[in-house]
PDB file of N, CA and C in Angstrom:
ATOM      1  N   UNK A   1      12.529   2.820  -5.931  1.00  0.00           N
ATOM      2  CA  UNK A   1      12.702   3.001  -4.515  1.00  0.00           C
ATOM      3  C   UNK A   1      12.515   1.731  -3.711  1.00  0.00           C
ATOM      4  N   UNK A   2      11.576   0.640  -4.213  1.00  0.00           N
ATOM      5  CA  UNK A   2      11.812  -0.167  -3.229  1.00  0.00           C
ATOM      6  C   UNK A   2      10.630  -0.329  -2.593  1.00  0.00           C
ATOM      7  N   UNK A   3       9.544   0.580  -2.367  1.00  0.00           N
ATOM      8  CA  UNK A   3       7.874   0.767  -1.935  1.00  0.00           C
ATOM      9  C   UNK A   3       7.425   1.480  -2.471  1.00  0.00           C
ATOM     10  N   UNK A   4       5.824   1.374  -1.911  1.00  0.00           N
ATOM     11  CA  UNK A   4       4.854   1.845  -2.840  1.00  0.00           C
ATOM     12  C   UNK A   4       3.491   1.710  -1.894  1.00  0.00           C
ATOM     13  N   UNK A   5       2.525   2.861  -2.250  1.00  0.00           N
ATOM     14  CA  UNK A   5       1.433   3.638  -1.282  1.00  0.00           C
ATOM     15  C   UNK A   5       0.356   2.469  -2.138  1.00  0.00           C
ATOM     16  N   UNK A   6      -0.242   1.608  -1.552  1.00  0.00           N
ATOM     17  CA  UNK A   6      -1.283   0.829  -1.792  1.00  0.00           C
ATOM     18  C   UNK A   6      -2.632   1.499  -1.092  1.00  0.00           C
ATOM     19  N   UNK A   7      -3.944   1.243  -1.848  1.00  0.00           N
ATOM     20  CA  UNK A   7      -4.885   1.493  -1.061  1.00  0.00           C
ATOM     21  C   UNK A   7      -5.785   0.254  -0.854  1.00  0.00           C
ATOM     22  N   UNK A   8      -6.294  -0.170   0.612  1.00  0.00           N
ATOM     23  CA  UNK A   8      -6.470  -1.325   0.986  1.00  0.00           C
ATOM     24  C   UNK A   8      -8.216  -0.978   0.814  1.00  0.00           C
ATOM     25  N   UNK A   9      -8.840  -2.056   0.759  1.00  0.00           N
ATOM     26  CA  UNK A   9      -9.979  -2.716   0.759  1.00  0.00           C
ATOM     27  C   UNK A   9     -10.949  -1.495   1.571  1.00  0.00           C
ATOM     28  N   UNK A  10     -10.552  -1.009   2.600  1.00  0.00           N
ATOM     29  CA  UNK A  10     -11.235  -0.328   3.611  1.00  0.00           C
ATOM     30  C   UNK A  10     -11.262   1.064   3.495  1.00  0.00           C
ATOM     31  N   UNK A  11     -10.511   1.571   2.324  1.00  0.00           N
ATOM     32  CA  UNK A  11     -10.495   2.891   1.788  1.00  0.00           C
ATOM     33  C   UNK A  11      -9.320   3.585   2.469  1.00  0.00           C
ATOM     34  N   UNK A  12      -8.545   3.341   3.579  1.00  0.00           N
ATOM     35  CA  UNK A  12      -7.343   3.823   3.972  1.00  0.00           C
ATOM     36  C   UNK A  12      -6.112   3.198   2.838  1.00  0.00           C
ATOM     37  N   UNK A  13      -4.685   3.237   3.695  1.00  0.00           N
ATOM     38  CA  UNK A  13      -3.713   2.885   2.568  1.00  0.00           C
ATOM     39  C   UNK A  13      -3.051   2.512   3.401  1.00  0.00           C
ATOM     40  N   UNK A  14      -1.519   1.686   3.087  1.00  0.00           N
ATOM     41  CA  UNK A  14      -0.770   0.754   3.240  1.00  0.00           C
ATOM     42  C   UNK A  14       0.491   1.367   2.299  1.00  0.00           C
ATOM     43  N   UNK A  15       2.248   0.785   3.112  1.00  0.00           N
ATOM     44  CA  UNK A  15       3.181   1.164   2.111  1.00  0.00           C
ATOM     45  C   UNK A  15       3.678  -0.082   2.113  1.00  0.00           C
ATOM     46  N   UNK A  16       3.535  -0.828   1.130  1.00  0.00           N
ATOM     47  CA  UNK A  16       4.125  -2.195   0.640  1.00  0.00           C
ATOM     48  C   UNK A  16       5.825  -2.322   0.649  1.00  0.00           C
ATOM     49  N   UNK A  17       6.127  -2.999   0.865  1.00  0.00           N
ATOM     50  CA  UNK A  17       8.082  -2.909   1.139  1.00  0.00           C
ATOM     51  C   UNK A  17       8.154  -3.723   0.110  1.00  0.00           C
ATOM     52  N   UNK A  18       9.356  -3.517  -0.942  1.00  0.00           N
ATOM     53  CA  UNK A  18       9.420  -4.589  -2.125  1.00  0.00           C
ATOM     54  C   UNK A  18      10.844  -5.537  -1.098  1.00  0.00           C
ATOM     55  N   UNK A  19      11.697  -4.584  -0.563  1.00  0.00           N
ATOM     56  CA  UNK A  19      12.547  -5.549   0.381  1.00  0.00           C
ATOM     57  C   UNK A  19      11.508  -6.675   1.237  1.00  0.00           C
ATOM     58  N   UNK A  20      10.530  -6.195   2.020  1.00  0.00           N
ATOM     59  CA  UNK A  20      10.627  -7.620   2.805  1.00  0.00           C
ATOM     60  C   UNK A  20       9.505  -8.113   2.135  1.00  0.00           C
ATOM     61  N   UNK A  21       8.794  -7.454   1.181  1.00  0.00           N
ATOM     62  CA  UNK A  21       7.788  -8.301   0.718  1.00  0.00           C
ATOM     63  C   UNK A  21       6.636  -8.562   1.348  1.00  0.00           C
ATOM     64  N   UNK A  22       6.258  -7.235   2.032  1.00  0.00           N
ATOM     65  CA  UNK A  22       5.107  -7.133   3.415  1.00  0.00           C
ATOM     66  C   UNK A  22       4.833  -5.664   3.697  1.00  0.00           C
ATOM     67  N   UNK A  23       3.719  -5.156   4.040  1.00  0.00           N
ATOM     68  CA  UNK A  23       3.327  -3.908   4.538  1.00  0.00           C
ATOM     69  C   UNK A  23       4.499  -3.686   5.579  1.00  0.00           C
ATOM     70  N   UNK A  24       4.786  -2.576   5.477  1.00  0.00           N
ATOM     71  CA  UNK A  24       5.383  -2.081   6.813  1.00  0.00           C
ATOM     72  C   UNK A  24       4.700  -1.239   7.440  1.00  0.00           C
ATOM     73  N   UNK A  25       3.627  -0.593   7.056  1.00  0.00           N
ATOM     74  CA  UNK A  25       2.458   0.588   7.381  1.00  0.00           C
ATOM     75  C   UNK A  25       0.919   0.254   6.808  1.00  0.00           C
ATOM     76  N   UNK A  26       0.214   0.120   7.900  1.00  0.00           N
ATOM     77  CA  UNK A  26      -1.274  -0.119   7.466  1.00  0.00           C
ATOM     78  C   UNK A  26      -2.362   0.953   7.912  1.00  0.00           C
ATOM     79  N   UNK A  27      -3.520   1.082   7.232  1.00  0.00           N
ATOM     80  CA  UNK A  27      -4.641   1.971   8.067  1.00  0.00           C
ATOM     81  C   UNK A  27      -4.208   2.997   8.085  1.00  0.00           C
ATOM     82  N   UNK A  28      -3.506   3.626   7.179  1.00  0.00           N
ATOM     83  CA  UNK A  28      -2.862   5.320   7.061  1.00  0.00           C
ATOM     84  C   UNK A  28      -4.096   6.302   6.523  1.00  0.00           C
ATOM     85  N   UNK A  29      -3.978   7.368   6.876  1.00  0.00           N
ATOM     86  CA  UNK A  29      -5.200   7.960   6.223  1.00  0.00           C
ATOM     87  C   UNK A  29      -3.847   9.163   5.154  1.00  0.00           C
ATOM     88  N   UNK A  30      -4.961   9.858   4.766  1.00  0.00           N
ATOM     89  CA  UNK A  30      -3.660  10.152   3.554  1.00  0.00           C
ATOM     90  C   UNK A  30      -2.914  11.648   3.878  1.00  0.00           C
ATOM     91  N   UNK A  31      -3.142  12.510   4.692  1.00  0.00           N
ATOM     92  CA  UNK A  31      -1.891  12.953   5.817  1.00  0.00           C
ATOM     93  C   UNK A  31      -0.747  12.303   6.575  1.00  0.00           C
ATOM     94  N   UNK A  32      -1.571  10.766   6.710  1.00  0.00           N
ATOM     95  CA  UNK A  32      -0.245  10.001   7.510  1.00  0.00           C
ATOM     96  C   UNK A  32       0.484   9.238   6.840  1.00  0.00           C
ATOM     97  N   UNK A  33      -0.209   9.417   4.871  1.00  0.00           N
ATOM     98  CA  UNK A  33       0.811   8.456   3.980  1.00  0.00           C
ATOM     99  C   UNK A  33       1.849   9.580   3.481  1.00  0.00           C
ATOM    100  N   UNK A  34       1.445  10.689   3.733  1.00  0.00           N
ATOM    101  CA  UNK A  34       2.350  12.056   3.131  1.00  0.00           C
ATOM    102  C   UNK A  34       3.736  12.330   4.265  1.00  0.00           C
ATOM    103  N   UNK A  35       3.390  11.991   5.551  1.00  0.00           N
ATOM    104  CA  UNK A  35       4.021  11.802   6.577  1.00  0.00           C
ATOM    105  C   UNK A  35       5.130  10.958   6.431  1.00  0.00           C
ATOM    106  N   UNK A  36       4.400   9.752   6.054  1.00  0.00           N
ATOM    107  CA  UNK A  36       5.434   8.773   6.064  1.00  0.00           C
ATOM    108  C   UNK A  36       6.304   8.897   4.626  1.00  0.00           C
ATOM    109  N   UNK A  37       5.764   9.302   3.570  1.00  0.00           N
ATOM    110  CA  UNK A  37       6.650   9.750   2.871  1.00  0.00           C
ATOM    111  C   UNK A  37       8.230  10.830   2.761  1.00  0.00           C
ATOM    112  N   UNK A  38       7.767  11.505   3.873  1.00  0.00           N
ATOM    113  CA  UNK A  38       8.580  12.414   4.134  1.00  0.00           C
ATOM    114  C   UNK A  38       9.293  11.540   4.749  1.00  0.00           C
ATOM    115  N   UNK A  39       9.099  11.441   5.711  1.00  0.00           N
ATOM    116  CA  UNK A  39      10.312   9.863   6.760  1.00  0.00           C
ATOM    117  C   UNK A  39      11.136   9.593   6.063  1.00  0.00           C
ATOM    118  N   UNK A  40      10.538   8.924   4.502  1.00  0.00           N
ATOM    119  CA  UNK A  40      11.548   8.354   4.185  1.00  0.00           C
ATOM    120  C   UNK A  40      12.133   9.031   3.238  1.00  0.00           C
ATOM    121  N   UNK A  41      12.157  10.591   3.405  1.00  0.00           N
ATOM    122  CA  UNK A  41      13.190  11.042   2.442  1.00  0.00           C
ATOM    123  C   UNK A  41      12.699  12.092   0.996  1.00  0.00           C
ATOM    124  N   UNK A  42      10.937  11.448   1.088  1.00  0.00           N
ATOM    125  CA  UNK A  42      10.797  12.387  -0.678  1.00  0.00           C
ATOM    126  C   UNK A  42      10.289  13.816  -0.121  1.00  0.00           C
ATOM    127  N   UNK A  43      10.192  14.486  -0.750  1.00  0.00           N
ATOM    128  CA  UNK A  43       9.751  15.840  -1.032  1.00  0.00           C
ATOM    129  C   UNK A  43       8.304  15.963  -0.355  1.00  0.00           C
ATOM    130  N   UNK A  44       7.644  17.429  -0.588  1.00  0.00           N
ATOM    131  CA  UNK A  44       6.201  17.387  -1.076  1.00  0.00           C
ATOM    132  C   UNK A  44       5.491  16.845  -2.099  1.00  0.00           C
ATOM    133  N   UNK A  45       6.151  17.084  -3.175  1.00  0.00           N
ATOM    134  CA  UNK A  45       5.750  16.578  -4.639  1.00  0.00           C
ATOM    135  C   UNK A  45       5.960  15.031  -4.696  1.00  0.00           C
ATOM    136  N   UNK A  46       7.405  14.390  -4.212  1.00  0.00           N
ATOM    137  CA  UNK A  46       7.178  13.237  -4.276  1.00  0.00           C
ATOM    138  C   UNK A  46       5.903  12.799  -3.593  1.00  0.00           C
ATOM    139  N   UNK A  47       5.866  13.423  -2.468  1.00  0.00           N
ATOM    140  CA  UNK A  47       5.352  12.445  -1.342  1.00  0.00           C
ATOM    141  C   UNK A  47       3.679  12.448  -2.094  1.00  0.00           C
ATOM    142  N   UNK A  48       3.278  13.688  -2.596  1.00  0.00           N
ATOM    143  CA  UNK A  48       1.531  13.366  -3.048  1.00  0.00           C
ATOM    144  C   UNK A  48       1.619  12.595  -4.224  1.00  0.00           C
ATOM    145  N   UNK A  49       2.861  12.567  -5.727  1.00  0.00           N
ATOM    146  CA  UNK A  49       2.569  11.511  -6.225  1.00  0.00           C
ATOM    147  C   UNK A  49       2.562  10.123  -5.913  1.00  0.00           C
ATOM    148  N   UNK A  50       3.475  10.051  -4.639  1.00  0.00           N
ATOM    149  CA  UNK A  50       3.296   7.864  -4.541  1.00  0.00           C
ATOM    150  C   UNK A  50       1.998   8.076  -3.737  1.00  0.00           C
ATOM    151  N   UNK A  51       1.525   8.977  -3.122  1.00  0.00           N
ATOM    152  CA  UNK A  51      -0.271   9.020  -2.577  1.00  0.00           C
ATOM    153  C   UNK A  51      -1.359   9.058  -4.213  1.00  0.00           C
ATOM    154  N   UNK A  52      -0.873   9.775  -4.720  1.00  0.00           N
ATOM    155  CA  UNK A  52      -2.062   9.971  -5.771  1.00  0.00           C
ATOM    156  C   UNK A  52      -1.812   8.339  -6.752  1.00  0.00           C
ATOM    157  N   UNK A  53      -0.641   7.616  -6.942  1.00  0.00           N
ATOM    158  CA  UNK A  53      -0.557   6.184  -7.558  1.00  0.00           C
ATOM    159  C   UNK A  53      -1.048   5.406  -7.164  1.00  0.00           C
ATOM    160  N   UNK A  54      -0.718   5.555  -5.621  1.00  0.00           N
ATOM    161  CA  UNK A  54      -2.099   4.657  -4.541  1.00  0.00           C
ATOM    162  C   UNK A  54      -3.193   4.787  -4.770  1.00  0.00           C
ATOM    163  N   UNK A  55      -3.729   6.200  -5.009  1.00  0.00           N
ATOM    164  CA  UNK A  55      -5.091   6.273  -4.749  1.00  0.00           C
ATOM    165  C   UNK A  55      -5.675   5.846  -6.121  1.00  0.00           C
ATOM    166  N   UNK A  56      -4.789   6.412  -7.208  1.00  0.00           N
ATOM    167  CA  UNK A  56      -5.715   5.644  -8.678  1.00  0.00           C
ATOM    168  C   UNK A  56      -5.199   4.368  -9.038  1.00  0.00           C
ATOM    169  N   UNK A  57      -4.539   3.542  -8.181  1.00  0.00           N
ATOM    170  CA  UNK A  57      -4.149   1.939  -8.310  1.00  0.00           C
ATOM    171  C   UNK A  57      -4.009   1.977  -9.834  1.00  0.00           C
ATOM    172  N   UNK A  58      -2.608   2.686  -9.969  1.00  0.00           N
ATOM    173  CA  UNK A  58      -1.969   2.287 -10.977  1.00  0.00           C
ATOM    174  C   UNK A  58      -1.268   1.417 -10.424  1.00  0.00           C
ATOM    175  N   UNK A  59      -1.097   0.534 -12.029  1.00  0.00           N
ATOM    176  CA  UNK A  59      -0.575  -0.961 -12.222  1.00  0.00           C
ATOM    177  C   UNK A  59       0.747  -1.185 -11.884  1.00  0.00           C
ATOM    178  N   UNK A  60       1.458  -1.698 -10.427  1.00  0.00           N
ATOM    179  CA  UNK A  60       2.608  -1.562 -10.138  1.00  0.00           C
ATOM    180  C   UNK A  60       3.946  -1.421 -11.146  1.00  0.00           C
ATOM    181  N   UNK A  61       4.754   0.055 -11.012  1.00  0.00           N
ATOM    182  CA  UNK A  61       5.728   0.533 -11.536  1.00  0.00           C
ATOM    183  C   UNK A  61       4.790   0.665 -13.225  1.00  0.00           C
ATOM    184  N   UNK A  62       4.167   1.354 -13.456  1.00  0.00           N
ATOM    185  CA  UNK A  62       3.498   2.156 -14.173  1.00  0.00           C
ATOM    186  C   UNK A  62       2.463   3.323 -14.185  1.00  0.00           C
ATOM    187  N   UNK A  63       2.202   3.704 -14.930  1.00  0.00           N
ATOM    188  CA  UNK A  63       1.170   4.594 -14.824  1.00  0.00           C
ATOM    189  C   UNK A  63      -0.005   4.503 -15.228  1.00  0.00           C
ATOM    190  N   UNK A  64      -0.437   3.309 -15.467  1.00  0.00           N
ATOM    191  CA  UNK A  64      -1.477   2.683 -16.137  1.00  0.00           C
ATOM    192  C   UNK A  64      -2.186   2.669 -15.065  1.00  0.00           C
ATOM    193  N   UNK A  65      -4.089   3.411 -14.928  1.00  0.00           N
ATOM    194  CA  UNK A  65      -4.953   3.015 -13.815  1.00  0.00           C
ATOM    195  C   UNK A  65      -4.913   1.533 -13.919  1.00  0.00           C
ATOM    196  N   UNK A  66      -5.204   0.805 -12.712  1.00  0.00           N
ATOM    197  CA  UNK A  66      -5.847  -0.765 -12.595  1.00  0.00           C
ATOM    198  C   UNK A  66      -6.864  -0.949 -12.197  1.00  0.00           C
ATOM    199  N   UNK A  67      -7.239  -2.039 -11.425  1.00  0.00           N
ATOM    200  CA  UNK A  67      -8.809  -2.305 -11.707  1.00  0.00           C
ATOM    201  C   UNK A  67      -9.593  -1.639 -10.688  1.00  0.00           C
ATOM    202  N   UNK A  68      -8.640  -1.168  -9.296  1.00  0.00           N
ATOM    203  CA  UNK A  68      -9.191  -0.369  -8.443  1.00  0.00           C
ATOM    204  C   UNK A  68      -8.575  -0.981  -7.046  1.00  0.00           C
ATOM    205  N   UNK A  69      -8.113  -2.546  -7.338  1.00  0.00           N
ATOM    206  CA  UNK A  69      -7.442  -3.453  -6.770  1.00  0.00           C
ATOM    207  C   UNK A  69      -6.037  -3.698  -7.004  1.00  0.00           C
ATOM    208  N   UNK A  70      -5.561  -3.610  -8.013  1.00  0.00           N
ATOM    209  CA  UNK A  70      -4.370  -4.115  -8.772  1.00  0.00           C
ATOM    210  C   UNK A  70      -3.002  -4.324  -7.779  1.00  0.00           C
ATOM    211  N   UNK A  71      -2.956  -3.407  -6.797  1.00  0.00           N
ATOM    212  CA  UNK A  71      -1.887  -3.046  -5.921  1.00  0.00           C
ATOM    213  C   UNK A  71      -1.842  -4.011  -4.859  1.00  0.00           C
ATOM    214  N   UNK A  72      -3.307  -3.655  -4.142  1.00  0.00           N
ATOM    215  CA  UNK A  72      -3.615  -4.887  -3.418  1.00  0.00           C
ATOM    216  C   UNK A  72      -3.371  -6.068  -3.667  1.00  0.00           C
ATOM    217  N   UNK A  73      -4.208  -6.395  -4.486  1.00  0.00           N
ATOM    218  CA  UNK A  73      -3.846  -7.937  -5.258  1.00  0.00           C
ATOM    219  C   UNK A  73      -2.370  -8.441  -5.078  1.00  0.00           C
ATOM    220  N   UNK A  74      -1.467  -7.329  -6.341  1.00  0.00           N
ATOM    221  CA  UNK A  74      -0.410  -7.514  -6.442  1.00  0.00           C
ATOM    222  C   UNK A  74       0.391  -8.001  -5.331  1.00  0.00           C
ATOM    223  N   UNK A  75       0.276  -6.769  -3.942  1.00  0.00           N
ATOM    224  CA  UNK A  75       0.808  -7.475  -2.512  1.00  0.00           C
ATOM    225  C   UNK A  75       1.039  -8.371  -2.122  1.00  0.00           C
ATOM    226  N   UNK A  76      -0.814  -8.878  -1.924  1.00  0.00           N
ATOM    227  CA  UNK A  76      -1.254  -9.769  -1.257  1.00  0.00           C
ATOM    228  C   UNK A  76      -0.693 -10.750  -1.854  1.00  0.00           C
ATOM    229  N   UNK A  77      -0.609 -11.095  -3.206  1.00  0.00           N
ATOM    230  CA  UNK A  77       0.110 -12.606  -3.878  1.00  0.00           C
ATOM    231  C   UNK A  77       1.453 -12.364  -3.759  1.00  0.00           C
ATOM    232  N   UNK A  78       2.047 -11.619  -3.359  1.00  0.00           N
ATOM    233  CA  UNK A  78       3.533 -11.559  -3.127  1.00  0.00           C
ATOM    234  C   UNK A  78       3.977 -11.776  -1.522  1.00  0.00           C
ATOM    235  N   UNK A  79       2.538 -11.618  -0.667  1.00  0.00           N
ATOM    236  CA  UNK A  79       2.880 -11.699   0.883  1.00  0.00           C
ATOM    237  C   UNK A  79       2.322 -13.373   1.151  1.00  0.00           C
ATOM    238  N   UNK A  80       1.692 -14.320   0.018  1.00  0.00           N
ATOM    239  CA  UNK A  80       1.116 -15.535   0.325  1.00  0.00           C
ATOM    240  C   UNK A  80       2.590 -16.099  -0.182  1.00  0.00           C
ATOM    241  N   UNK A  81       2.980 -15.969  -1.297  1.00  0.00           N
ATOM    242  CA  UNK A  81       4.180 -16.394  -2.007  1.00  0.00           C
ATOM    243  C   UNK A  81       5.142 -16.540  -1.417  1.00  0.00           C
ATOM    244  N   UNK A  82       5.663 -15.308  -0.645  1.00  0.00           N
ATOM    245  CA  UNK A  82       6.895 -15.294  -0.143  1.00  0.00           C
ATOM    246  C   UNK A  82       6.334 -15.098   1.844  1.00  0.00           C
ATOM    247  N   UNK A  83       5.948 -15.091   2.282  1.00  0.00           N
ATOM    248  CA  UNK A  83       5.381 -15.462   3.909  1.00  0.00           C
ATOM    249  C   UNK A  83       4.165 -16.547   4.159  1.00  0.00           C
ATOM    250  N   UNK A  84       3.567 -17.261   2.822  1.00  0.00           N
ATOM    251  CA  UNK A  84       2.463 -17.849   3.444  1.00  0.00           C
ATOM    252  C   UNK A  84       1.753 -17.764   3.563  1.00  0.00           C
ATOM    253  N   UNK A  85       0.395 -18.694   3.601  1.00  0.00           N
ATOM    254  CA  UNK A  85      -1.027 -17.883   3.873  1.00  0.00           C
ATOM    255  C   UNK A  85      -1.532 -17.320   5.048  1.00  0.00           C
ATOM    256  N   UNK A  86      -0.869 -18.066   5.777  1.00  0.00           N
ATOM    257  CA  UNK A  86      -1.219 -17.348   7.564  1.00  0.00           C
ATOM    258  C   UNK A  86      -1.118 -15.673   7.509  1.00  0.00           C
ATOM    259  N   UNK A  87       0.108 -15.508   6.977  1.00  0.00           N
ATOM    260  CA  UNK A  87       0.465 -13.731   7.243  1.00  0.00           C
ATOM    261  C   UNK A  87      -0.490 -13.353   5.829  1.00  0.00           C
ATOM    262  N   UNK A  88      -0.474 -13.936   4.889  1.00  0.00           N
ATOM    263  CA  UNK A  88      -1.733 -13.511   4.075  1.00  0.00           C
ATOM    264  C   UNK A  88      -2.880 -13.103   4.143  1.00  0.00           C
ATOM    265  N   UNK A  89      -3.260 -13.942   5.038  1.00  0.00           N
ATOM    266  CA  UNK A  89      -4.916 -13.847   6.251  1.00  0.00           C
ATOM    267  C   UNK A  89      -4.982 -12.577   6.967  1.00  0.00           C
ATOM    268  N   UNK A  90      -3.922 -12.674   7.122  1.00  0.00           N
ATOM    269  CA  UNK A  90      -3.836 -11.591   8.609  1.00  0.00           C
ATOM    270  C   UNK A  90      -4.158 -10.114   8.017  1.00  0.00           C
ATOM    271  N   UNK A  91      -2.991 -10.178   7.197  1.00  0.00           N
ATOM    272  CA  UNK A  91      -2.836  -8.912   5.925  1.00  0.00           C
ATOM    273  C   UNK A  91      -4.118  -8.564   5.645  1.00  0.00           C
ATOM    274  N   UNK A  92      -5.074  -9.833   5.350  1.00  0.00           N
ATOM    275  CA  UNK A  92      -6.512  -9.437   4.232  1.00  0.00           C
ATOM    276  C   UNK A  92      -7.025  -8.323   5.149  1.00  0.00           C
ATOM    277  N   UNK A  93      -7.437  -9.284   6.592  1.00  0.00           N
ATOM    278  CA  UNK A  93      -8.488  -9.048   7.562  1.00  0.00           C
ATOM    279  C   UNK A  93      -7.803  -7.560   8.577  1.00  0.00           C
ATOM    280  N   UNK A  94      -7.158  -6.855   8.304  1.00  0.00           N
ATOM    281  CA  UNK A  94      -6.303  -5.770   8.440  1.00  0.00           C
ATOM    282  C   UNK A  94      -6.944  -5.229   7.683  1.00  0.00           C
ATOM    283  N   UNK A  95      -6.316  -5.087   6.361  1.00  0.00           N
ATOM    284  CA  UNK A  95      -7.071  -4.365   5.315  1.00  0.00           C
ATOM    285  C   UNK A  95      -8.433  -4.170   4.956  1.00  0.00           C
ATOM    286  N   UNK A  96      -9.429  -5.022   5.588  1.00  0.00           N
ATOM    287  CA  UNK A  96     -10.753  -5.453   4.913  1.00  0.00           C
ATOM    288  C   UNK A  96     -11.308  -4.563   6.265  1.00  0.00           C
ATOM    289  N   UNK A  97     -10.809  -4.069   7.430  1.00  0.00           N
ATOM    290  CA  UNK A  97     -11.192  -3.747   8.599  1.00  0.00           C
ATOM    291  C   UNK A  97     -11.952  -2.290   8.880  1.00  0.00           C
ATOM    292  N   UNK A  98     -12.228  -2.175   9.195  1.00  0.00           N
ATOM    293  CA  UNK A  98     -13.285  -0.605   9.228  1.00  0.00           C
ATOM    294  C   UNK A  98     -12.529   0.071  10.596  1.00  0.00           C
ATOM    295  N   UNK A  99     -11.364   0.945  10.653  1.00  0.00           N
ATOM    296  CA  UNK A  99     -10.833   1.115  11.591  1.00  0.00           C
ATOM    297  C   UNK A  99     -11.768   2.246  12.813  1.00  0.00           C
ATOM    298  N   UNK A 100     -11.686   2.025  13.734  1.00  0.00           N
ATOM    299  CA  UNK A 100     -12.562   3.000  14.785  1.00  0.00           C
ATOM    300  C   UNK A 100     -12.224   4.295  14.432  1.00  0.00           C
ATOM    301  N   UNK A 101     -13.208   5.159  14.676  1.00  0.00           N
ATOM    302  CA  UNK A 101     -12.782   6.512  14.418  1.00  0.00           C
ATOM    303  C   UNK A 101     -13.380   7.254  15.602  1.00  0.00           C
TER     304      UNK A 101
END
């Protein structure tokens, strides 16, 4: 498909775009990653498995758990790589953020 339900540092989630190579959605809680799944088209069933891959950070385009990070990681060196460290920074301190509730 092209994305994928990451879970960020702060215990919310993120949908990584393999097109631009950048979050397009941050700070989702996981009603609003099921949401956005639907948006773009999957099912019910799709939509809780790319939530449940997020949530056990399997190893991008597998089913292998990762380290708890793997997704993140993965991103993040693909958003320094291809945008730089500036939008890298930005990305972290987003993710690393304790959103108000």
């Amino acid at each position: 498909m092209g994305w994928r339900i990451v879970k960020q540092p702060n215990g919310l989630y993120a949908r990584f775009s393999d097109i631009v190579d950048d979050f397009t959605h941050m700070n989702l809680t996981e009603k609003q990653v099921i949401t956005c799944c639907k948006k773009q088209g999957l099912g019910s069933c799709e939509s809780a498995d790319k939530l449940h891959a997020g949530k056990e950070d399997f190893i991008p385009w597998t089913t292998t758990p990762g380290s708890g990070s793997s997704r993140w990681d993965d991103c993040i060196e693909t958003i320094k790589n291809c945008h730089g460290k500036r939008k890298m920074n930005s990305r972290i301190k987003t993710g690393n953020k304790t959103p108000l509730v």
